[in-house]
Structure formats: structure tokens, C-alpha cells
Protein backbone atom coordinates (compact mmCIF):
# COMPACT_ATOMS: atom_id res chain seq x y z
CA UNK A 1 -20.23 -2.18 -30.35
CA UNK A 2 -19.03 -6.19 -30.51
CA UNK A 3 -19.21 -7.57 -27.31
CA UNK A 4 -16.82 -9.60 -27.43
CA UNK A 5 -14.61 -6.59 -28.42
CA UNK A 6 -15.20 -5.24 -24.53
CA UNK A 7 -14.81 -9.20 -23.35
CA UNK A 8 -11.55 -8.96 -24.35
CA UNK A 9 -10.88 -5.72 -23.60
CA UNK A 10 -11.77 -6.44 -19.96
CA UNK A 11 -9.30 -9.25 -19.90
CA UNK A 12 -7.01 -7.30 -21.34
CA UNK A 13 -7.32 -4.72 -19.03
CA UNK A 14 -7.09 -7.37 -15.63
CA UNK A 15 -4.24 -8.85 -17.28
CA UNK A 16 -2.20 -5.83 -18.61
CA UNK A 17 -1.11 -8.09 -20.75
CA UNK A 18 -2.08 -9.23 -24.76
CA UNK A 19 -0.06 -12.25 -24.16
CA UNK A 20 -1.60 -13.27 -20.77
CA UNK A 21 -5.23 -12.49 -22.06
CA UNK A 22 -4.30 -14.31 -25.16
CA UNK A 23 -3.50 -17.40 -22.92
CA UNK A 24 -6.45 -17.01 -21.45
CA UNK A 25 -8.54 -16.97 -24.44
CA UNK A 26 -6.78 -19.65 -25.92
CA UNK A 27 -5.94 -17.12 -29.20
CA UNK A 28 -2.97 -15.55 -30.25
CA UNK A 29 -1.72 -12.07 -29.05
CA UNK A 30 -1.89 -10.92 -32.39
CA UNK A 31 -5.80 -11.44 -32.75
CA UNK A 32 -5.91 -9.93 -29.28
CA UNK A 33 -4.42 -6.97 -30.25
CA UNK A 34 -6.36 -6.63 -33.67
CA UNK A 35 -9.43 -6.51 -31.63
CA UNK A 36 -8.32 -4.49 -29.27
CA UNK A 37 -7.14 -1.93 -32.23
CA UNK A 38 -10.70 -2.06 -33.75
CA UNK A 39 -12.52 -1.46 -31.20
CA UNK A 40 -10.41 1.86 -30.67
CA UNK A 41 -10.92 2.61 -34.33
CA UNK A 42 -14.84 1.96 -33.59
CA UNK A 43 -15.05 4.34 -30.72
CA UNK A 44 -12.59 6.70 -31.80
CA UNK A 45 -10.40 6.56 -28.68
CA UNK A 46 -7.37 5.09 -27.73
CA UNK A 47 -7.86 2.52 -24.58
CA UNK A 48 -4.27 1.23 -24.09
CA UNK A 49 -0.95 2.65 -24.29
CA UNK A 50 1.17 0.20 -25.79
CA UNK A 51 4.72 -0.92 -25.15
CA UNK A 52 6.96 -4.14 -26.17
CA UNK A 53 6.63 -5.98 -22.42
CA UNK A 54 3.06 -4.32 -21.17
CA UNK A 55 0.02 -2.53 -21.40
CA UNK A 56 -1.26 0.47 -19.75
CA UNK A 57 -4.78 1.89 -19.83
CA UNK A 58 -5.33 5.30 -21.37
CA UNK A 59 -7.76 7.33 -18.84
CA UNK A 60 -10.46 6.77 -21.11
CA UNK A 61 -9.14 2.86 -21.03
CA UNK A 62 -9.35 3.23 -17.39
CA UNK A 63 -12.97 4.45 -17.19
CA UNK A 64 -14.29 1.74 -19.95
CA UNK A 65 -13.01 -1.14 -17.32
């Protein structure tokens, strides 16, 4: 598992927000949410729940922060 996948996951998941942990990061939200989206796709879950003004955690999403 890339850790830095889970660093920005954890952001991510503080912020509820790709655009505010993008900021953060000092990336775009798009490379935010690509990682986020891989690491899913690595560990076979879904983490966040995904709508056009915010993120949720999933409850596995919850228990990974």
C-alpha cells in the first residue's frame, strides 16, 4: 500500500474536501482524487462517497481514518 496514498487519504478525510486537501498539498483536485480512486481500486473498497460540493466517508472510509 503507497503511503502517500493513506497521507492523502487522511487529509482528505479531515478536510472532507478534494479541493481543500488539494490546497493543502499544493496539487490539483484532480490528482487528489486519482489517488484517492487507486487506492480504492488497491484495497478493493470504496472509502468516500462522492458528490459535486463534498465528501463523505464510507464506514470502511471511516474506520481507515
Amino acid at each position: 500500500m503507497d503511503l502517500n496514498a493513506l497521507s492523502v487519504f487522511a487529509l482528505v478525510a479531515e478536510e472532507r474536501s478534494f479541493r481543500a486537501a488539494a490546497d493543502r498539498l499544493g496539487v490539483t483536485r484532480s490528482a487528489v482524487s486519482q489517488t484517492i480512486r487507486r487506492l480504492e481500486e488497491t484495497i478493493g473498497i470504496a472509502l468516500v462517497r462522492r458528490t459535486t460540493r463534498s465528501v463523505s466517508l464510507t464506514e470502511a472510509g471511516e474506520r481507515l481514518r
